[in-house]
C-alpha atoms as a PDB file:
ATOM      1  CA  UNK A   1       6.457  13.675 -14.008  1.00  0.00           C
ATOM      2  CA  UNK A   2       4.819  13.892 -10.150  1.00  0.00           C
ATOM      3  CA  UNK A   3       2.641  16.949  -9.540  1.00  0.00           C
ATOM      4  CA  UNK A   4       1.770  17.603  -6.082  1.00  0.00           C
ATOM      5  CA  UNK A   5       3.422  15.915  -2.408  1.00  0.00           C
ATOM      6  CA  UNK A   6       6.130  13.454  -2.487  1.00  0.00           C
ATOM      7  CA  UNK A   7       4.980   9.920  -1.228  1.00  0.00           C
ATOM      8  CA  UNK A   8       7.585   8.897   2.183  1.00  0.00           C
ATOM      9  CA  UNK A   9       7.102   5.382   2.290  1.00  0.00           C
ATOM     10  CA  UNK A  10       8.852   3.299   5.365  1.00  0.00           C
ATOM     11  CA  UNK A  11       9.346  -0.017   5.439  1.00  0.00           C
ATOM     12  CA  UNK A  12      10.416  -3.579   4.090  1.00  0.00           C
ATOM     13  CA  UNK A  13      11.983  -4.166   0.992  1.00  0.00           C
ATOM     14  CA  UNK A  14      12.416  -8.273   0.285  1.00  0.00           C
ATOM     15  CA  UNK A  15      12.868 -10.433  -2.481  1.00  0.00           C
ATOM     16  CA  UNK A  16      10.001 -12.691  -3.765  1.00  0.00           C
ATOM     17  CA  UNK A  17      11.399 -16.403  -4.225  1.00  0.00           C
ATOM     18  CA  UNK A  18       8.019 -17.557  -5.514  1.00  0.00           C
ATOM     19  CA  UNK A  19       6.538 -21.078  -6.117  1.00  0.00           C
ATOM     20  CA  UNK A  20       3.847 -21.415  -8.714  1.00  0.00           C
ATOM     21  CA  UNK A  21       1.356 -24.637  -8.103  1.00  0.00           C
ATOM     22  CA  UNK A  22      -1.503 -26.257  -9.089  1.00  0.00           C
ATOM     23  CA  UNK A  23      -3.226 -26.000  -5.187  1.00  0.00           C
ATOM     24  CA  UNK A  24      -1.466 -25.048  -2.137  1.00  0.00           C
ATOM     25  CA  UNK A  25       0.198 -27.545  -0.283  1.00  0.00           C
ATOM     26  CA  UNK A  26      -1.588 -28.979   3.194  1.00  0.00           C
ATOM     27  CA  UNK A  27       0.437 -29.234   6.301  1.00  0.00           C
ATOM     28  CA  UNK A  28       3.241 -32.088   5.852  1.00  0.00           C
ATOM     29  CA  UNK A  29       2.791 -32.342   2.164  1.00  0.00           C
ATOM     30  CA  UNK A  30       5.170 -31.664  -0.506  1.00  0.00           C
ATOM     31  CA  UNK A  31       3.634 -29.912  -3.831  1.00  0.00           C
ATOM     32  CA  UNK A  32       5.554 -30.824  -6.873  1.00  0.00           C
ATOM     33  CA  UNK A  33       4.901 -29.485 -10.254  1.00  0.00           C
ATOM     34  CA  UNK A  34       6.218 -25.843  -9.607  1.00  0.00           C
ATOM     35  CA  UNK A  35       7.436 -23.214 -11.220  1.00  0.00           C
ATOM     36  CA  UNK A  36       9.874 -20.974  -9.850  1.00  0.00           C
ATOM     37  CA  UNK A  37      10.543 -17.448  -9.838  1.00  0.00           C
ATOM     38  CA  UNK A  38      12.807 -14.947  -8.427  1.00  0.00           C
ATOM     39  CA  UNK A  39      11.071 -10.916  -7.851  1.00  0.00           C
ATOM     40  CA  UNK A  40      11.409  -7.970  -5.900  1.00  0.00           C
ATOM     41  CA  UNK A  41       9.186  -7.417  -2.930  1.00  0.00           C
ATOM     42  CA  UNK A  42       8.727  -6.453   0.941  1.00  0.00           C
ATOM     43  CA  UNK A  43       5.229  -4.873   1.431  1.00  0.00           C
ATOM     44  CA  UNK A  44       7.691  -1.221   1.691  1.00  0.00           C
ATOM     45  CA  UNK A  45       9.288  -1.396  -1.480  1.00  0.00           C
ATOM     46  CA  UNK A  46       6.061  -2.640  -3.355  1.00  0.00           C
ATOM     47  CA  UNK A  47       4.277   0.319  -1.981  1.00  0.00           C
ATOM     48  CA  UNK A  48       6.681   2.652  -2.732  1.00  0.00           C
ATOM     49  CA  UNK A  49       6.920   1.366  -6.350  1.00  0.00           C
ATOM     50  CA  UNK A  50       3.301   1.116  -6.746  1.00  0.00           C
ATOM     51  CA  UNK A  51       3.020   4.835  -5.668  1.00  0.00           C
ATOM     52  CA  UNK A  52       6.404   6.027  -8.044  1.00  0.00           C
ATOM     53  CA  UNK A  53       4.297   4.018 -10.861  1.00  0.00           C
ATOM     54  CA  UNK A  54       0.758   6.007 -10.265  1.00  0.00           C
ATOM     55  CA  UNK A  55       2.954   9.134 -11.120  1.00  0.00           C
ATOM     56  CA  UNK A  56       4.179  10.266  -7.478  1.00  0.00           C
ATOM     57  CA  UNK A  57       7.995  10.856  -6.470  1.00  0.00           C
ATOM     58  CA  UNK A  58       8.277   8.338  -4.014  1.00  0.00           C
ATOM     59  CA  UNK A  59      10.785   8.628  -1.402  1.00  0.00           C
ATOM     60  CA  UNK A  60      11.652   4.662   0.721  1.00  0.00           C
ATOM     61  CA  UNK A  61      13.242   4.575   3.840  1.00  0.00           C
ATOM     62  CA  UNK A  62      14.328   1.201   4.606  1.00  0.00           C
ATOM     63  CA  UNK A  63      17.038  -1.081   4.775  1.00  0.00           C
ATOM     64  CA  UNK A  64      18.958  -4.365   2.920  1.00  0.00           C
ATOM     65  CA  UNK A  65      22.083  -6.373   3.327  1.00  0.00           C
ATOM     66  CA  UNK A  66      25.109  -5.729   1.579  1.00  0.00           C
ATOM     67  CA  UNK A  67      24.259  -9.063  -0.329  1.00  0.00           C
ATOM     68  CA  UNK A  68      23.667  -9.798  -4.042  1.00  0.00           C
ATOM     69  CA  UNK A  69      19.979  -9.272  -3.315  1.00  0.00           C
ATOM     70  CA  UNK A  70      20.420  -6.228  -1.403  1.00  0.00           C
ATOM     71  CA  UNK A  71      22.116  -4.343  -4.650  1.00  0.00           C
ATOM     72  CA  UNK A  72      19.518  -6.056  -6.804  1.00  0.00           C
ATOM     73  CA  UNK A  73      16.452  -4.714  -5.139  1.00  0.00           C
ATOM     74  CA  UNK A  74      18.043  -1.082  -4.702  1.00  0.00           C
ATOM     75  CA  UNK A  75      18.898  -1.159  -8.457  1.00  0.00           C
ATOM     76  CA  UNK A  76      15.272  -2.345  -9.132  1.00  0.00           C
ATOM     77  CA  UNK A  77      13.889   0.244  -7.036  1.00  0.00           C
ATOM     78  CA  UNK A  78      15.841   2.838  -8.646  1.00  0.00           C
ATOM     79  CA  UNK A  79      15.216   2.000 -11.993  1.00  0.00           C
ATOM     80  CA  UNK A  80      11.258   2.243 -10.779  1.00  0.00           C
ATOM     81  CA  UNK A  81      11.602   5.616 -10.086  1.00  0.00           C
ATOM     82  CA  UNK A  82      11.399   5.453  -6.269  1.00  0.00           C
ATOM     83  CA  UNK A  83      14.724   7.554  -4.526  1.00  0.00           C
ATOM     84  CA  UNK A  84      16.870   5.278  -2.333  1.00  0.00           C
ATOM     85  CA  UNK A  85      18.977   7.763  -0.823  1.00  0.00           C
ATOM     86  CA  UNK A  86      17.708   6.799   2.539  1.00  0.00           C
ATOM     87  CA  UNK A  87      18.076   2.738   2.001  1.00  0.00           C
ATOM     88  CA  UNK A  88      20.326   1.918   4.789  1.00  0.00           C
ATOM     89  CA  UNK A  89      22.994  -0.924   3.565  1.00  0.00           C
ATOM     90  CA  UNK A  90      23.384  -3.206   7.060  1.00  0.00           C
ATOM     91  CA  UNK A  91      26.662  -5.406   6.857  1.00  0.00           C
ATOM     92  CA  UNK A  92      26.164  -7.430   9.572  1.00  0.00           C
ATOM     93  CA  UNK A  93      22.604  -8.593   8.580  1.00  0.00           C
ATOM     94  CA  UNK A  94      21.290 -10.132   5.080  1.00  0.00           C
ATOM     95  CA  UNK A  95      18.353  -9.104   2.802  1.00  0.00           C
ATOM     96  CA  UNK A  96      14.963  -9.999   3.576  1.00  0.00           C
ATOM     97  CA  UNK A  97      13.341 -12.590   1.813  1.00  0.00           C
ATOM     98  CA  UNK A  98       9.710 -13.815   1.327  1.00  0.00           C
ATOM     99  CA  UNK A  99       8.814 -17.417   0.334  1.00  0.00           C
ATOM    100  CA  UNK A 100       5.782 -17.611  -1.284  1.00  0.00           C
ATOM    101  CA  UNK A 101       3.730 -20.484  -3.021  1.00  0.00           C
ATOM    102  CA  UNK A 102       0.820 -19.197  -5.171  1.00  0.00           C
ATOM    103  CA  UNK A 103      -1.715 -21.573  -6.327  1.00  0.00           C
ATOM    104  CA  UNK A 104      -3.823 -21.642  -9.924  1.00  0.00           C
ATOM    105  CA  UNK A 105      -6.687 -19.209  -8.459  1.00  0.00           C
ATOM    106  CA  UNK A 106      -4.072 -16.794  -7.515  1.00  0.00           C
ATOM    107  CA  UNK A 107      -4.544 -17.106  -3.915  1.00  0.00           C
ATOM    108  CA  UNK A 108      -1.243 -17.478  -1.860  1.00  0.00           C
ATOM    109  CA  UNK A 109       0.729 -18.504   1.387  1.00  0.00           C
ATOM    110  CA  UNK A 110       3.485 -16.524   2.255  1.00  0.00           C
ATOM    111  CA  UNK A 111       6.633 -16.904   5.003  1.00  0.00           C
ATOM    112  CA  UNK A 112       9.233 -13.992   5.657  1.00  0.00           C
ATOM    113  CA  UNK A 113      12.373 -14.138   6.968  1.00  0.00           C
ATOM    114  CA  UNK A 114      12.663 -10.121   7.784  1.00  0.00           C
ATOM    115  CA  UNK A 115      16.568 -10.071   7.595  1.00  0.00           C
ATOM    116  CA  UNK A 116      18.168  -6.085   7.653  1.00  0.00           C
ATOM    117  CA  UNK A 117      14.215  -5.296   7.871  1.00  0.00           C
ATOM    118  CA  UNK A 118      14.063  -5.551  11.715  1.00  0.00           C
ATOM    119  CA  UNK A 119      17.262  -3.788  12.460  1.00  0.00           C
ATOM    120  CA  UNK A 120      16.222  -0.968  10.290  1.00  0.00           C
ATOM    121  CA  UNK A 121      16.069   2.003  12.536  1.00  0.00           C
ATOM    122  CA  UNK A 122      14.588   5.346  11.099  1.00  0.00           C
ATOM    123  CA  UNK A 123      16.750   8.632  10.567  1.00  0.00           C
ATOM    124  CA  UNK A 124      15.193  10.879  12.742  1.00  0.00           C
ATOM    125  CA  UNK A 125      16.838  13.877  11.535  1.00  0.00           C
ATOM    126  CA  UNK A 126      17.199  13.009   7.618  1.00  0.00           C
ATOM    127  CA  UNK A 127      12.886  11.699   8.177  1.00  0.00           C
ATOM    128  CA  UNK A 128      11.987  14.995   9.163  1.00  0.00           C
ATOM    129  CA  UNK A 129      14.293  16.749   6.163  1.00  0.00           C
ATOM    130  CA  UNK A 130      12.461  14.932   4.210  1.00  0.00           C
ATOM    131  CA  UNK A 131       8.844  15.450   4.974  1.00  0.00           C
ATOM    132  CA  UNK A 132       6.264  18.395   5.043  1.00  0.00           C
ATOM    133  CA  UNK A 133       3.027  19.877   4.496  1.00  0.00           C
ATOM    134  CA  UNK A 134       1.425  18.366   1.406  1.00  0.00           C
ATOM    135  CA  UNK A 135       3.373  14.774   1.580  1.00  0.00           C
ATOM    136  CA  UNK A 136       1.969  11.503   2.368  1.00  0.00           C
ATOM    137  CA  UNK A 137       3.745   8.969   4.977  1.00  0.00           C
ATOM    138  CA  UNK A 138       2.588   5.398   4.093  1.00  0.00           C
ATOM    139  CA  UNK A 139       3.637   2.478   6.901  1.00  0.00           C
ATOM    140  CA  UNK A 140       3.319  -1.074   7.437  1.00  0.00           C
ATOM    141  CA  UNK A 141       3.924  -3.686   9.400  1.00  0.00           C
ATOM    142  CA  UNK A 142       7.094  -5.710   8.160  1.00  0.00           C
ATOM    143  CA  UNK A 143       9.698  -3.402   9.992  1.00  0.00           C
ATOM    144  CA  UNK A 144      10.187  -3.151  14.079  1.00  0.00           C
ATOM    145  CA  UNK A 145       6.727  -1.604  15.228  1.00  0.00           C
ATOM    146  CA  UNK A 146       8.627   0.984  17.282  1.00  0.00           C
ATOM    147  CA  UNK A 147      10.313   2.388  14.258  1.00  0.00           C
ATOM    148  CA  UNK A 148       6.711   2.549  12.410  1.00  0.00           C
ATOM    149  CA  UNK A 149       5.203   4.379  15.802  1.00  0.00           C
ATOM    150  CA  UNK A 150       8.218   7.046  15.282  1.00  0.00           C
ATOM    151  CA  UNK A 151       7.477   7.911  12.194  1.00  0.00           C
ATOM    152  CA  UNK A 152       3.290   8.199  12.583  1.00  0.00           C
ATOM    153  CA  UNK A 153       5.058  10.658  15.163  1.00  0.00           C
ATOM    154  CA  UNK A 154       7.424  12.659  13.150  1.00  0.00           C
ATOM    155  CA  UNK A 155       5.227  12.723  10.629  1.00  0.00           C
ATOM    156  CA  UNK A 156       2.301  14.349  12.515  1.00  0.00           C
ATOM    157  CA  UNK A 157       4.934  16.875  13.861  1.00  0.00           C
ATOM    158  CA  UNK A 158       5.820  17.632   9.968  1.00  0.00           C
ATOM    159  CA  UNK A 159       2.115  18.312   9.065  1.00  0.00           C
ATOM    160  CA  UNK A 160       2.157  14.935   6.899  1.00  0.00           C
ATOM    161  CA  UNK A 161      -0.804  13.039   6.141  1.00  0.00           C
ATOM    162  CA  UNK A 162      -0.137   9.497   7.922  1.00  0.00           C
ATOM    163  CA  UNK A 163      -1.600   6.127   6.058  1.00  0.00           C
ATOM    164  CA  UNK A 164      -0.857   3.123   8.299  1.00  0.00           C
ATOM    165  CA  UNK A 165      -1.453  -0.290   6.248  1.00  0.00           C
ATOM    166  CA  UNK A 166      -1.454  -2.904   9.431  1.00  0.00           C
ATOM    167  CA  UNK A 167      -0.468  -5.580   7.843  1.00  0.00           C
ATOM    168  CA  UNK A 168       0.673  -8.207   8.716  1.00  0.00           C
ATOM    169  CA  UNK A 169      -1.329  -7.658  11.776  1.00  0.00           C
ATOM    170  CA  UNK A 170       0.264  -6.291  15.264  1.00  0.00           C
ATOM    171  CA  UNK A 171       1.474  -9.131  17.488  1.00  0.00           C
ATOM    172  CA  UNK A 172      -0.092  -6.881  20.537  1.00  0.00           C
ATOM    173  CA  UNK A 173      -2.165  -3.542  20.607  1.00  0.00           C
ATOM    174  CA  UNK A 174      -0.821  -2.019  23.888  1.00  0.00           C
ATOM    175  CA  UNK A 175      -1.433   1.671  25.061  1.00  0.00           C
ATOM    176  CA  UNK A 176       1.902   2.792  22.770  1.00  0.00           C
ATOM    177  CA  UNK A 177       0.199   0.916  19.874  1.00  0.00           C
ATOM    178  CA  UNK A 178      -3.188   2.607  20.042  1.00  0.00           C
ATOM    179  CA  UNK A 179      -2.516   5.826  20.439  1.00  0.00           C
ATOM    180  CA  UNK A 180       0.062   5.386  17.267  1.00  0.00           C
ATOM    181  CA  UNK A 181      -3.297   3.964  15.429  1.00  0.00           C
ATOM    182  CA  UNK A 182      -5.035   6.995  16.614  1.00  0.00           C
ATOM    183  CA  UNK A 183      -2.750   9.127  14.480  1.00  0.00           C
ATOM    184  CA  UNK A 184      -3.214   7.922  11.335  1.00  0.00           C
ATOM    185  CA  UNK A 185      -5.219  10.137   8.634  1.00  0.00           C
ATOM    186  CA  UNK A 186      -5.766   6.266   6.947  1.00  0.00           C
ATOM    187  CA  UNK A 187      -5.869   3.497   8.366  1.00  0.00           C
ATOM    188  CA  UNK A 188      -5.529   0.697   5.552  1.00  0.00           C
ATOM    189  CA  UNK A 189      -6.689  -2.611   6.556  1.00  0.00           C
ATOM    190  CA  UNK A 190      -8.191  -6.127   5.014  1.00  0.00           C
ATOM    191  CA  UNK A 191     -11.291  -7.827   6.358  1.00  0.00           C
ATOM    192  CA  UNK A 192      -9.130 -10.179   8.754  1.00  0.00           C
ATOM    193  CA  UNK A 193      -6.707  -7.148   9.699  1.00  0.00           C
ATOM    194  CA  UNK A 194      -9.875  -5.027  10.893  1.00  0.00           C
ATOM    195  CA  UNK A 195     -10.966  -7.885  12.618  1.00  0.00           C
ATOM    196  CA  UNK A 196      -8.188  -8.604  14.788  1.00  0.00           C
ATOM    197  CA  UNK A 197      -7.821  -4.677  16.047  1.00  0.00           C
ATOM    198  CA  UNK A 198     -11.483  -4.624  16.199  1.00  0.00           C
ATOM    199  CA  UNK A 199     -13.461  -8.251  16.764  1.00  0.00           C
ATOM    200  CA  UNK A 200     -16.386  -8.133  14.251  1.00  0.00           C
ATOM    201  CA  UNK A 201     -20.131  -8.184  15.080  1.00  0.00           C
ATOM    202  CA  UNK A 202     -22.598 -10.952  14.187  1.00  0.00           C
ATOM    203  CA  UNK A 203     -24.193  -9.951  10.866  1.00  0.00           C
ATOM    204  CA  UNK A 204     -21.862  -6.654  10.530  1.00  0.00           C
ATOM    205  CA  UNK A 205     -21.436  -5.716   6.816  1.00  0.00           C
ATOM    206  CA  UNK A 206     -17.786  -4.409   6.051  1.00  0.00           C
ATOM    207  CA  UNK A 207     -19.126  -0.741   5.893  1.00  0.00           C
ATOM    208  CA  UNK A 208     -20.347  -0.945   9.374  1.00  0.00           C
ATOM    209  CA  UNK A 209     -17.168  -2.480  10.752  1.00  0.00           C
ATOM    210  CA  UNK A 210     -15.159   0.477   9.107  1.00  0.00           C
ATOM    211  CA  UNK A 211     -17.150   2.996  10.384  1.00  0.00           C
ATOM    212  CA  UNK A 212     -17.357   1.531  14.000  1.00  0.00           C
ATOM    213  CA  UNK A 213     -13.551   1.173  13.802  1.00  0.00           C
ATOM    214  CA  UNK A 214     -13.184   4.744  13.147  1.00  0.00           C
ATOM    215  CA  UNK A 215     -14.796   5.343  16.436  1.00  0.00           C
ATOM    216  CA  UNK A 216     -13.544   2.648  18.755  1.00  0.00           C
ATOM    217  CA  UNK A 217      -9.658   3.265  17.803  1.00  0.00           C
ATOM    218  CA  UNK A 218      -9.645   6.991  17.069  1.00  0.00           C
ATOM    219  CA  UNK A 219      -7.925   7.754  13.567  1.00  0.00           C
ATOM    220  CA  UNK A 220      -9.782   9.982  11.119  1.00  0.00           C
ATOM    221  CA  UNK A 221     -10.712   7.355   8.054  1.00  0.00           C
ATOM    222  CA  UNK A 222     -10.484   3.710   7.783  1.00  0.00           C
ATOM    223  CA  UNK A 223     -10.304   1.841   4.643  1.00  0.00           C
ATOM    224  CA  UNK A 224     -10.862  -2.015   3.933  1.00  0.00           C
ATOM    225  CA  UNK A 225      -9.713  -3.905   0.972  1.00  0.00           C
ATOM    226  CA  UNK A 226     -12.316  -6.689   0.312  1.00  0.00           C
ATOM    227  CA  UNK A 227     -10.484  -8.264  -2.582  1.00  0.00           C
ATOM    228  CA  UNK A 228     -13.065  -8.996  -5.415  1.00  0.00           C
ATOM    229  CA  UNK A 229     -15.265  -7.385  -3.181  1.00  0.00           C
ATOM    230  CA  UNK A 230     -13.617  -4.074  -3.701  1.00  0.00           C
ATOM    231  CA  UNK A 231     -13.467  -1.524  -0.827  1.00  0.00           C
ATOM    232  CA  UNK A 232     -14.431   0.374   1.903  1.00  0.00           C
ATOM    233  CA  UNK A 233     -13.603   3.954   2.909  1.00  0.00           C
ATOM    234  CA  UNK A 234     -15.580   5.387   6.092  1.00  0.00           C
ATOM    235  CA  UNK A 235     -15.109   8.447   8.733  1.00  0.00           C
ATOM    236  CA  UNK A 236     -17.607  10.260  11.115  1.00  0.00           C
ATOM    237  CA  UNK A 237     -19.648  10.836   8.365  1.00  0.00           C
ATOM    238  CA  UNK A 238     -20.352   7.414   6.957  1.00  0.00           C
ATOM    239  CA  UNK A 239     -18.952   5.017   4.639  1.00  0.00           C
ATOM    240  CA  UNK A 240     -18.755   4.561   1.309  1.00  0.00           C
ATOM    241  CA  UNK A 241     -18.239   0.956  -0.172  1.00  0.00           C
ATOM    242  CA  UNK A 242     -16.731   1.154  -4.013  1.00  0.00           C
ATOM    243  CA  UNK A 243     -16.762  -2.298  -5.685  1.00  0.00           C
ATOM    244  CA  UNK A 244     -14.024  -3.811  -7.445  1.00  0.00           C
ATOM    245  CA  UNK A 245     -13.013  -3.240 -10.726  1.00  0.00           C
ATOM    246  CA  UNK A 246     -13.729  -6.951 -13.394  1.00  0.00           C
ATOM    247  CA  UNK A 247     -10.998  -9.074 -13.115  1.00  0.00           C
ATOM    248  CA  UNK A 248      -9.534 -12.262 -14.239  1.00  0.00           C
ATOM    249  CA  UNK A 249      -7.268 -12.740 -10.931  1.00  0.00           C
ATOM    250  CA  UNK A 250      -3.673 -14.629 -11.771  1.00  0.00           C
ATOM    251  CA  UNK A 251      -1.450 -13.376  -8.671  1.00  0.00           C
ATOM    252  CA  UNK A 252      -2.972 -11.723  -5.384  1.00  0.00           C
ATOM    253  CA  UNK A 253       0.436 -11.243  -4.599  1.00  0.00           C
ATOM    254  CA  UNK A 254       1.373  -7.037  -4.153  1.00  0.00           C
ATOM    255  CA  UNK A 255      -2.555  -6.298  -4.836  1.00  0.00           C
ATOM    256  CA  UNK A 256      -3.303  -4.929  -1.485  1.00  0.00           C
ATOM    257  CA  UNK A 257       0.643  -3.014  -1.568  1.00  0.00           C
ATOM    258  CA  UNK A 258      -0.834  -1.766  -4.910  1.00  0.00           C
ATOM    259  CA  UNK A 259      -4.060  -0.565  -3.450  1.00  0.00           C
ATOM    260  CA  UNK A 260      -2.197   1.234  -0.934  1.00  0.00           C
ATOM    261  CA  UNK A 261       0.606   2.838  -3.021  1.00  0.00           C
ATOM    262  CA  UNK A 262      -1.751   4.111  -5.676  1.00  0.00           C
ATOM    263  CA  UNK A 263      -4.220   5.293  -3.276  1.00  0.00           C
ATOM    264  CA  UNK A 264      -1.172   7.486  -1.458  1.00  0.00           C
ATOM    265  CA  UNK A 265      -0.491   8.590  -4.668  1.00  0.00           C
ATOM    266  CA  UNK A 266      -3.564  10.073  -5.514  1.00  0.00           C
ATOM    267  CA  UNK A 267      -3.578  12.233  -2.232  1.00  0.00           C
ATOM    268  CA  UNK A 268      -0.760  13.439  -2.600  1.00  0.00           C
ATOM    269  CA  UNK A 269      -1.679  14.781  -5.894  1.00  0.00           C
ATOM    270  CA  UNK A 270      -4.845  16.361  -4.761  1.00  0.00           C
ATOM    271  CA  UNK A 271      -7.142  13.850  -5.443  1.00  0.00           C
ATOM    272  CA  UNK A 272     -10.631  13.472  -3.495  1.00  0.00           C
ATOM    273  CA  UNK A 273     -10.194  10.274  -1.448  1.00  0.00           C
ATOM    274  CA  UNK A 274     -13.194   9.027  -3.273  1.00  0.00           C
ATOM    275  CA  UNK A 275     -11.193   9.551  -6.671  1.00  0.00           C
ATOM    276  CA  UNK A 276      -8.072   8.140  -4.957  1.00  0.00           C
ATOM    277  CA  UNK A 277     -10.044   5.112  -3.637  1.00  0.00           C
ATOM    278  CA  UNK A 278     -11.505   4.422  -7.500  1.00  0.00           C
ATOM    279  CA  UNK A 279      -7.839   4.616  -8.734  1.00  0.00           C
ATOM    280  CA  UNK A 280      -6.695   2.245  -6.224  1.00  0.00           C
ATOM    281  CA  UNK A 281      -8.974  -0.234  -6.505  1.00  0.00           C
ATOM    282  CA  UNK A 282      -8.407   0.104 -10.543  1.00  0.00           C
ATOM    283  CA  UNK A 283      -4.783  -0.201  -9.915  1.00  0.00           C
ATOM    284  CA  UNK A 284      -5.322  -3.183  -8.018  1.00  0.00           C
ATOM    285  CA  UNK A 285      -7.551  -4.904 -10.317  1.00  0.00           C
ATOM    286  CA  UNK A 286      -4.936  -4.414 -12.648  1.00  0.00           C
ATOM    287  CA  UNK A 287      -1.932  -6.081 -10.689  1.00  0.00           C
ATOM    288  CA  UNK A 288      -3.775  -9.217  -9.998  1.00  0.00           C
ATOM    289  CA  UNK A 289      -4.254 -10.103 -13.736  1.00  0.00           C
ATOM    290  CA  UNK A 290      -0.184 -10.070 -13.838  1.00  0.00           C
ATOM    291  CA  UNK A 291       2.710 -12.139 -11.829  1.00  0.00           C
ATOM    292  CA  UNK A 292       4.544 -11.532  -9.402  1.00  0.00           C
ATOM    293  CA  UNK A 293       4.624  -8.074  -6.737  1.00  0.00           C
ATOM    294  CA  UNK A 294       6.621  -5.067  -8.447  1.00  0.00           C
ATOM    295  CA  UNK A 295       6.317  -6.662 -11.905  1.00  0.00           C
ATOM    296  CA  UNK A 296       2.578  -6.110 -11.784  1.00  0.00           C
ATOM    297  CA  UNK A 297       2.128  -2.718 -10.606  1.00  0.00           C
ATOM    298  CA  UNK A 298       0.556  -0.547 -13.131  1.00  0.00           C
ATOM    299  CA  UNK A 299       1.862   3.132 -14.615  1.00  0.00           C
ATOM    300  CA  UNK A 300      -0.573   5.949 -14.203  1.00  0.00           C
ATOM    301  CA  UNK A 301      -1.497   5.614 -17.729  1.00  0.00           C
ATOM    302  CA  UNK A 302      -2.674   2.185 -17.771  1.00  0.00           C
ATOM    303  CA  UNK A 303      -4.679   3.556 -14.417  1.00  0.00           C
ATOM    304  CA  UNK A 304      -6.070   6.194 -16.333  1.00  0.00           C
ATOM    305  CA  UNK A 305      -7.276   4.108 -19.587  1.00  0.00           C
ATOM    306  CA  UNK A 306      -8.965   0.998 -17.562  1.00  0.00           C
ATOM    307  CA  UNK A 307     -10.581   3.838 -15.368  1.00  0.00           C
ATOM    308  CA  UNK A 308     -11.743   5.917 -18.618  1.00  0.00           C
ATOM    309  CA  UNK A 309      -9.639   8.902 -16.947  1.00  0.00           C
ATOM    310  CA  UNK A 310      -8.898  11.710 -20.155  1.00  0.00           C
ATOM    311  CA  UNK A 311      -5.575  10.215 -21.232  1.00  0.00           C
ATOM    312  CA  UNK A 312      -3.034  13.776 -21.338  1.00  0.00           C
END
């Protein structure tokens, strides 16, 4: 059962047609030897599953084809506990889909073919219904960039907190762009992500990156996911770097949607964002030892034991 905010995720929702291989294949060569696998994905949906999983009610606004995969990812999403009401069905468009390769270390390469995702266009009026004081509106960057820039908008108006994961990175940072970026209460980024809103300085550790970002593009907090090197959280204040939790990594794939969806999860609850940063980066830990994206993402009690939270 979800205590505090509701978690309004918007964004993607694809399905994972995954190639497990020894090594990832090198320009022009064909990698034989895989096994294949069929999941549910889109950086959106895994969020908002992630976050429904850490114990939030989780809200997605997003969009599939009426395809086979379109019901199959709606029915997966439901049965994850995440409320669909606002999943647009597009007829004229199909389903996204991801193709992914993922090599023995876990590491990956990833192509997506965006489908109903770019035609998605937010309902202002249903949004806004939807969203208040309290609640959490977690973004990213697999939908039309002008639908993501609406709703850091709406949800400002609504008293919302606003956590922007840019990823994959913006094609182009214009004057729209920025002052969307300046509106976020998080901005969730990795090491390359940061980098390319923000170039990095010779010999700059991760912690002062963060908290130079926070100054140079204007939103509140910015967080970096360092993979095994765990995380960053920094404001005016400072930063504060929180290493990883041990790992054996399997599949990288959904760790950083999991870092985000259980870290919305735990502000929306109340948590400190310190506590909600340890819980994410638990969480993630967590969904790299498992395959594939929503199959891995942890419930809130497995977050709790590996954390040593009081089990209730």
């Amino acid at each position: 059962m979800s205590l505090g905010g509701t978690v309004v995720v918007v964004g993607s929702i694809n399905t994972d047609l995954v190639a497990y291989v020894e090594r990832l294949p090198a320009p022009g060569e064909t990698a034989g030897g895989a096994r294949f696998a069929e999941t549910a994905g889109g950086k959106g949906a895994n969020q908002a599953v992630a976050a429904a999983r850490a114990g939030a009610r989780c809200v997605l606004h997003g969009a599939v084809g009426d395809d086979a995969y379109g019901r199959a990812r709606t029915a997966d999403l439901t049965a994850a506990g995440v409320v669909t009401d606002q999943v647009a069905v597009l007829p004229d468009r199909r389903s996204g889909l991801a193709l992914i390769f993922v090599d023995a270390r876990g590491e990956n390469q990833i192509a997506v073919a965006p489908g109903a995702n770019v035609a998605f266009r937010l309902d202002a009026d249903a949004f806004r219904a939807g969203v208040g004081p309290g609640d959490v509106v977690l973004l990213q960057n697999e939908i039309d960039v002008n639908v993501t820039m609406t709703a850091v908008a709406l949800a400002r108006e609504r008293g919302a907190a606003v956590m922007w994961n840019v990823a994959p990175t913006l094609a182009a940072v214009g004057t729209a762009e920025r002052a969307a970026i300046a509106g976020a209460d998080y901005l969730i980024v990795n090491a390359g992500e940061l980098s390319a809103l923000q170039p990095r300085r010779s010999g700059e550790s991760a912690s002062e990156a963060a908290r130079r970002a926070v100054a140079g593009l204007g939103c509140s907090r910015v967080m970096v996911t360092l993979g095994a090197g765990g995380a960053v959280l920094a404001d005016a204040r400072g930063a504060h770097r929180q290493a990883a939790h041990p790992a054996q990594a399997i599949d990288t794939v959904g760790a950083g949607d999991c870092f985000a969806g259980v870290f919305a999860a735990g502000i929306a609850a109340g948590r400190d964002p310190l506590a909600a940063l340890r819980r994410a980066v638990v969480a993630a830990a967590l969904c790299v030892t498992r395959e594939g994206a929503q199959s891995a993402m942890p419930a809130d009690r497995e977050i709790r034991r590996a954390g040593g939270e009081r089990l209730t």
